[in-house]
Protein backbone atom coordinates (compact mmCIF):
# COMPACT_ATOMS: atom_id res chain seq x y z
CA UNK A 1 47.37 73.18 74.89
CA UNK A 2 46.98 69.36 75.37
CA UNK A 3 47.68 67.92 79.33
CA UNK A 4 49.74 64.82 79.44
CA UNK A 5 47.15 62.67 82.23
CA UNK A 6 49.68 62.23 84.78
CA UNK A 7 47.92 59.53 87.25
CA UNK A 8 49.72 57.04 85.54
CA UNK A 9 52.79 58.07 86.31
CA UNK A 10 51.90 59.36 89.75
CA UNK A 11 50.75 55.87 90.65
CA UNK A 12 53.82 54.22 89.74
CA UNK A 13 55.92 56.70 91.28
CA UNK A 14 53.68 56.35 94.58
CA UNK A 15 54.38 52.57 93.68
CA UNK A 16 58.10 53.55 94.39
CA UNK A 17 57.87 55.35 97.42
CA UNK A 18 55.87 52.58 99.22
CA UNK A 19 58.55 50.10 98.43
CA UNK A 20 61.55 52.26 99.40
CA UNK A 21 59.17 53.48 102.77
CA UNK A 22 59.11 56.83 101.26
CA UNK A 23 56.20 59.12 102.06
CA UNK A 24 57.59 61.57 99.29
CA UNK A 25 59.42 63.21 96.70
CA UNK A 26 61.09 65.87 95.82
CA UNK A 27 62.43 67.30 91.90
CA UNK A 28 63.80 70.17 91.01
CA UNK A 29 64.20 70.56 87.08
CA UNK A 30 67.67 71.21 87.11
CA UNK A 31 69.99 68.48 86.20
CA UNK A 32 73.19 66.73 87.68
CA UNK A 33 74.87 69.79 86.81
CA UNK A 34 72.61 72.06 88.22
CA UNK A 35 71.71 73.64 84.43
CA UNK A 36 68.55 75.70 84.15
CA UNK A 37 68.22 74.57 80.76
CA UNK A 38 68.69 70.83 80.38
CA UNK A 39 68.49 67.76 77.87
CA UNK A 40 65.62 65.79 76.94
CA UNK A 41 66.78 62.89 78.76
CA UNK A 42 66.50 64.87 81.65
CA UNK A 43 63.53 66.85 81.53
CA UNK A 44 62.12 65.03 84.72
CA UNK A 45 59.78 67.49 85.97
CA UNK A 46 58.13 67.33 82.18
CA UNK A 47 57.73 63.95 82.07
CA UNK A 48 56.09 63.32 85.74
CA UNK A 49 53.87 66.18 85.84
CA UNK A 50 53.57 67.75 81.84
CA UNK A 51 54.71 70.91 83.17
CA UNK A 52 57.36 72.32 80.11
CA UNK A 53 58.58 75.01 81.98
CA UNK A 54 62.73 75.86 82.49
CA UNK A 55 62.30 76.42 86.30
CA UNK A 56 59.69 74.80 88.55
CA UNK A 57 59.96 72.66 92.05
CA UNK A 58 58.13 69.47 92.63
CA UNK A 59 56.89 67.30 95.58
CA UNK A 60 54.71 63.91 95.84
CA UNK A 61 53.36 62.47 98.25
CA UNK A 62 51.32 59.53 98.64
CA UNK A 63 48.48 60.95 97.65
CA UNK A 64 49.40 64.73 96.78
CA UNK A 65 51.32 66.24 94.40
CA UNK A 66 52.01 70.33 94.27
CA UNK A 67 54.64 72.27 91.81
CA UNK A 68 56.18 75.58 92.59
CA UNK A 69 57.09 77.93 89.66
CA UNK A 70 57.75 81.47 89.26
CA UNK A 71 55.26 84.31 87.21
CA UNK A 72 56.39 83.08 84.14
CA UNK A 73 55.12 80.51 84.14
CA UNK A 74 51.74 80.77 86.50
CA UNK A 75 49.48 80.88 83.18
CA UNK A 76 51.36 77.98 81.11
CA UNK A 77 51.42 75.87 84.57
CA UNK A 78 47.75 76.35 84.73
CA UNK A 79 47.22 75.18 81.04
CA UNK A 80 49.98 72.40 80.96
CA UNK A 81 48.90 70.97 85.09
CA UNK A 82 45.69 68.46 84.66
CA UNK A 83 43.45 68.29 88.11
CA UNK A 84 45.98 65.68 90.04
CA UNK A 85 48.13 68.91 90.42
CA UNK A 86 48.39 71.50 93.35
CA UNK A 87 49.93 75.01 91.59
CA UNK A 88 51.33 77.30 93.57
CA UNK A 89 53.38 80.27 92.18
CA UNK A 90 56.95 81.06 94.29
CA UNK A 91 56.71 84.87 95.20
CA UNK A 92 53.12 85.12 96.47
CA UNK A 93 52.62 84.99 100.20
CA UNK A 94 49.38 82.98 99.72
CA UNK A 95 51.20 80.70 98.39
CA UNK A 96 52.28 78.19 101.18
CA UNK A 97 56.41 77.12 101.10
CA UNK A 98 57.81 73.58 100.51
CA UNK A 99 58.02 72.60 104.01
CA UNK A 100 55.04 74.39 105.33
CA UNK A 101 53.24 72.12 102.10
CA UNK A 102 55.29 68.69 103.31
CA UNK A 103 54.52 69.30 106.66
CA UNK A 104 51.04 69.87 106.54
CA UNK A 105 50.87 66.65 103.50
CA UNK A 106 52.44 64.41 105.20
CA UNK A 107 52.23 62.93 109.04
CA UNK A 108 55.01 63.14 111.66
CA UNK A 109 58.13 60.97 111.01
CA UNK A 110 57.39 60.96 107.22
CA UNK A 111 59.98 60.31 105.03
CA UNK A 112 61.09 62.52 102.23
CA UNK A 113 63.54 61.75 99.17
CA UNK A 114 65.49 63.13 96.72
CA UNK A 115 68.64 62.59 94.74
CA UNK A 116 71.30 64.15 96.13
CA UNK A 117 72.86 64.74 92.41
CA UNK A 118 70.55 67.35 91.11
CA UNK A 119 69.72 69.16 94.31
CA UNK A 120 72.55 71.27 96.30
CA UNK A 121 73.40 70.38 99.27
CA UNK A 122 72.79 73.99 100.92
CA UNK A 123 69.43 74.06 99.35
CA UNK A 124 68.71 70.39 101.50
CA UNK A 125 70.25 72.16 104.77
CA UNK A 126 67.75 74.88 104.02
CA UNK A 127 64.65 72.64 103.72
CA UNK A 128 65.71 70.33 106.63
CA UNK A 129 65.74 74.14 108.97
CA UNK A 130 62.84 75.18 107.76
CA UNK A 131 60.90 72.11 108.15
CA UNK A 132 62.03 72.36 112.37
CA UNK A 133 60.62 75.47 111.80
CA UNK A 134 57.41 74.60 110.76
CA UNK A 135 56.98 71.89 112.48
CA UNK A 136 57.36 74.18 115.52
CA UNK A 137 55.17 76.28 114.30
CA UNK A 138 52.17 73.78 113.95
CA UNK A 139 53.09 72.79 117.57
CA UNK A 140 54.40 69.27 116.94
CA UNK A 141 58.11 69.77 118.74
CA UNK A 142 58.24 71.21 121.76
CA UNK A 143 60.84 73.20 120.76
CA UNK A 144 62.96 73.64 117.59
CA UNK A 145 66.07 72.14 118.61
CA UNK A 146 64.56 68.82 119.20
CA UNK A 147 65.91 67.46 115.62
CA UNK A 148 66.27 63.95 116.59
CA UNK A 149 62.28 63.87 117.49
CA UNK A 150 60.99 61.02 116.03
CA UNK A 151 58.17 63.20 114.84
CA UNK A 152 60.20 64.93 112.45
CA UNK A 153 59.87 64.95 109.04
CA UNK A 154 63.45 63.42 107.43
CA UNK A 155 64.85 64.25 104.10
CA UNK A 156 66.44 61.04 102.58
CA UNK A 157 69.34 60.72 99.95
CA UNK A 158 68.49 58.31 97.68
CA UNK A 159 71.97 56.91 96.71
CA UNK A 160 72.34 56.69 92.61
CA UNK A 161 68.80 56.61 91.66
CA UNK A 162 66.46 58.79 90.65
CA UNK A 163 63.30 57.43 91.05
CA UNK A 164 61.30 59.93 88.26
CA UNK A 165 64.14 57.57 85.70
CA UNK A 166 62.77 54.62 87.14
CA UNK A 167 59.30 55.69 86.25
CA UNK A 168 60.15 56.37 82.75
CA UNK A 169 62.28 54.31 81.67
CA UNK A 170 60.12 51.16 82.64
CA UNK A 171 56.78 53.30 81.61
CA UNK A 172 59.28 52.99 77.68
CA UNK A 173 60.26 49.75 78.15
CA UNK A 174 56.68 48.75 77.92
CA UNK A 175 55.54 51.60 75.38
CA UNK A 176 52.81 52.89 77.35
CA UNK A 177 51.60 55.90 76.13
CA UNK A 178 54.11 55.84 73.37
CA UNK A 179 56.50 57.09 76.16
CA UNK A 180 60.35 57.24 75.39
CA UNK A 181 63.10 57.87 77.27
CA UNK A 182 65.61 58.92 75.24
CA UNK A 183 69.76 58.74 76.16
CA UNK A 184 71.73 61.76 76.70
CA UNK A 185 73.54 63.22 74.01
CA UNK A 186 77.32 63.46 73.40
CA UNK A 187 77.87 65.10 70.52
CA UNK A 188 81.59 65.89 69.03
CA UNK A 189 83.40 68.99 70.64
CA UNK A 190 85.08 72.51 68.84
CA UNK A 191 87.77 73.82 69.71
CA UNK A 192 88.08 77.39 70.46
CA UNK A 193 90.67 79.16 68.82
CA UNK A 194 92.99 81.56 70.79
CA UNK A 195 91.73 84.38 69.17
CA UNK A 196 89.00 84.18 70.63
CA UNK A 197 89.67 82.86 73.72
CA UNK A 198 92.17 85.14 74.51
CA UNK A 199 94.20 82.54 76.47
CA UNK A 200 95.18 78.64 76.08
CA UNK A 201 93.71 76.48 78.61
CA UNK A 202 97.07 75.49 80.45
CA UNK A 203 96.67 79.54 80.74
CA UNK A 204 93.70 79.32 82.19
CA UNK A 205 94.34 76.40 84.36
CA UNK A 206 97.86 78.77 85.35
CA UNK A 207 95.02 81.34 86.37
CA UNK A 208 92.68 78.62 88.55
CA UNK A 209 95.53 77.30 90.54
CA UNK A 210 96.84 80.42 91.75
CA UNK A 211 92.99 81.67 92.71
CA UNK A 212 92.94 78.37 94.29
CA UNK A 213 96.61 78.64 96.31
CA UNK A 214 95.19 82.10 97.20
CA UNK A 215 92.38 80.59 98.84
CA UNK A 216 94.05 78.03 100.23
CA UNK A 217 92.27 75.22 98.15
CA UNK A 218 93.86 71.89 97.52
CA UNK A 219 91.14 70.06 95.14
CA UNK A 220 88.53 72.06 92.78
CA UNK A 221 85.58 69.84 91.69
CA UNK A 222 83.92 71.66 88.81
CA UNK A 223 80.66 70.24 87.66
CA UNK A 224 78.74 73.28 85.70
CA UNK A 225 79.25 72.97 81.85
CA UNK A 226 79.89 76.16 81.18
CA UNK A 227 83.07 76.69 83.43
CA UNK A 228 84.44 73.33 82.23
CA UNK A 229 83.62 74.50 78.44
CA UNK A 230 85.32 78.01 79.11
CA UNK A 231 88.24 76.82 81.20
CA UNK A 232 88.95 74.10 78.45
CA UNK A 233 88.51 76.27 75.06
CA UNK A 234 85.85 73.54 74.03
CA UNK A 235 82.23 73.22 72.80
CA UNK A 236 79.41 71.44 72.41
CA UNK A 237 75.98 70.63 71.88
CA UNK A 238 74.85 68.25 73.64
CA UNK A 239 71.97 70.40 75.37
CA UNK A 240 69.97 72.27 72.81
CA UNK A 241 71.25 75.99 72.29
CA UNK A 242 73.55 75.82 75.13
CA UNK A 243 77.12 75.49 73.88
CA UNK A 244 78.20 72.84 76.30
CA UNK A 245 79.07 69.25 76.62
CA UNK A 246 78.67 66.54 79.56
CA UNK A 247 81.58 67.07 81.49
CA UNK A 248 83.23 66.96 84.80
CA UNK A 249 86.56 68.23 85.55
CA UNK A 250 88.98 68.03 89.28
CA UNK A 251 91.72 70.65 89.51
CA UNK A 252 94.75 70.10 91.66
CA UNK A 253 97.91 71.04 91.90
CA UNK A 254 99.59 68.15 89.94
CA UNK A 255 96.70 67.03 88.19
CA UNK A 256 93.69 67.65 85.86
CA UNK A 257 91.19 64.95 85.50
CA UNK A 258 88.57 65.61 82.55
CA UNK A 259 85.46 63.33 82.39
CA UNK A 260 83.91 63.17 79.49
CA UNK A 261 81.51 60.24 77.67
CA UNK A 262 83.44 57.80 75.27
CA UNK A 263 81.25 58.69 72.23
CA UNK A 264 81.95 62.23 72.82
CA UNK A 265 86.17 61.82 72.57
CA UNK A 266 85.41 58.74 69.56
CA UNK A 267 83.87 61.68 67.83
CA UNK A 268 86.65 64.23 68.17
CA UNK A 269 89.67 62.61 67.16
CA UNK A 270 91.18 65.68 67.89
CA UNK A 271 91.12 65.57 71.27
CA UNK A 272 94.06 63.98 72.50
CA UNK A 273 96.55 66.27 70.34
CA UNK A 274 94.82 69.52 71.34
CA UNK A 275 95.25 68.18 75.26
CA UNK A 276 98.86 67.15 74.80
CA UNK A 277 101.53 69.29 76.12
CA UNK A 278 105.02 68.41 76.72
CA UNK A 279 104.84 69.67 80.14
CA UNK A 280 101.36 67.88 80.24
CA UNK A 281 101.70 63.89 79.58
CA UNK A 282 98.49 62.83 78.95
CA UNK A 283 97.50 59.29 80.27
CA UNK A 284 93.92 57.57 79.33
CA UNK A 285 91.80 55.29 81.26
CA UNK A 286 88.36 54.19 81.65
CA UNK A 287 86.29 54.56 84.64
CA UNK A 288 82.35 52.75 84.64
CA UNK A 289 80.08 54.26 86.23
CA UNK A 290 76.16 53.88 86.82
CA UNK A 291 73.84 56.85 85.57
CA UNK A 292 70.07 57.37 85.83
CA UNK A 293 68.94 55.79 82.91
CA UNK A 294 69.70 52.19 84.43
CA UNK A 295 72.49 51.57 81.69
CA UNK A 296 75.89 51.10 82.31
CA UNK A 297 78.22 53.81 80.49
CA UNK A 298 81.47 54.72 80.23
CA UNK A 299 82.83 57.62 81.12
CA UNK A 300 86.72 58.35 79.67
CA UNK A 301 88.84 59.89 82.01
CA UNK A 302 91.37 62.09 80.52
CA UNK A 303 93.92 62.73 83.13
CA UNK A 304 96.41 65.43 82.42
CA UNK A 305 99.54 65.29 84.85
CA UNK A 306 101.57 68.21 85.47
């Protein structure tokens, strides 16, 4: 199995971290919808480290880099990794954890990113405890409650960039290495017949607000493809063998607000008649956003007032 030689794009990431006054970085593979399985535009951990794997997690410093997988994949990470790699495999106790690694990579008051869009924000609050923890541990707080030390390690949001895009997509810009970074797809959707959905959407929708009144929810942000495909009746394929589309979706008690890419609803004529309900007026609108690929799309919102 051929290694992709990674200093390359080590050094320019490095590159970014010096600038930003960053003394790391951390990727998970997952994507801004927290899929397992993503695109090829977002295969991030691939394209930084060569690692093809569906679950790994990755950290780089200045001048480390380490990535955490599972048994699965110990034997492929070993044959895919070249030497500029640290492996460590997730359920051994030899192995060290992520902020024991950072920690013990990095010095005091380091500075860590990440993008807050592809990594939960209960997995951060979990690093940022254990790396009091371990700091405590190695005896550099006096004592673990001292989080404003200015010896601690900090975990930093970096606002609407990911800086593994900004790698690649300049590394393609200049075809080095006959790199590409390609665009997301948004392919045309289906439409799920009742038959075998066994209930309309506005059904469904029926269904989610009362779970929600129950609760005592007022606003329900769904961002995982395949709830917004199921509660919807729709499919897709814009991530290879996954039947899902790019998508987000807010559920409230008077309205329904669909995102979806342009080229996606241009391709599904469709669309707009199997949304429209007389006790749904449908009202469309176009909302820019900026995404990781340092291109300015359009998202369509589809708003659906009740």
């Amino acid at each position: 199995m051929k290694k992709i030689l990674s200093l390359e794009r080590l050094t320019r990431l490095r590159d970014l971290l010096k600038v930003k006054k960053l003394q790391g970085y951390i990727l998970a593979t997952e994507d801004e919808h927290f899929n397992e399985y993503v695109g090829v535009a977002d295969r991030r951990c691939e394209f930084i480290s060569g690692f093809t794997g569906s679950s790994c997690s990755i950290i780089v410093t200045l001048d480390k880099a380490a990535l955490w997988t599972d048994g699965r994949y110990q034997l492929q990470g070993t044959n895919e990794l070249d030497d500029n790699w640290s492996l460590f495999r997730n359920d051994l106790i030899e192995s060290p954890t992520k902020a024991k690694w950072i920690v013990s990579s990095t010095p005091p008051g380091s500075s860590i990113g990440f993008d807050g869009r592809q990594i939960p924000y209960t997995s951060i609050e979990t690093l940022k405890k254990e790396l009091i923890n371990s700091e405590a541990e190695l005896g550099i707080l006096s004592n673990c409650n001292e989080v404003e030390n200015s010896l601690n390690r900090q975990l930093i949001d970096i606002p609407n960039t990911n800086l593994i895009d900004l790698v690649w997509d300049s590394m393609s810009e200049l075809q080095i290495d006959n790199i590409y970074h390609p665009i997301r797809e948004s392919n045309p959707l289906l439409f799920v017949p009742i038959s075998f959905s066994g209930l309309s959407w506005q059904e469904k929708i029926d269904h989610v607000r009362k779970r929600m009144e129950l609760k005592g929810v007022q606003l329900l942000v769904l961002s995982a493809l395949d709830e917004i495909a199921w509660l919807f009746n729709l499919r897709g394929s814009d991530i290879l063998y996954n039947p899902v589309f790019y998508a987000y979706a807010l559920i409230s008690f008077n309205n329904i607000d669909l995102f979806l890419y342009p080229k996606t609803v241009c391709q599904t004529p469709e669309l707009e008649n199997y949304l429209h309900d007389e006790q749904y007026p449908m009202q469309m609108e176009l909302l820019y956003i900026i995404i990781p690929l340092k291109v300015k799309m359009r998202l369509l919102l589809i708003k659906v007032y009740t």
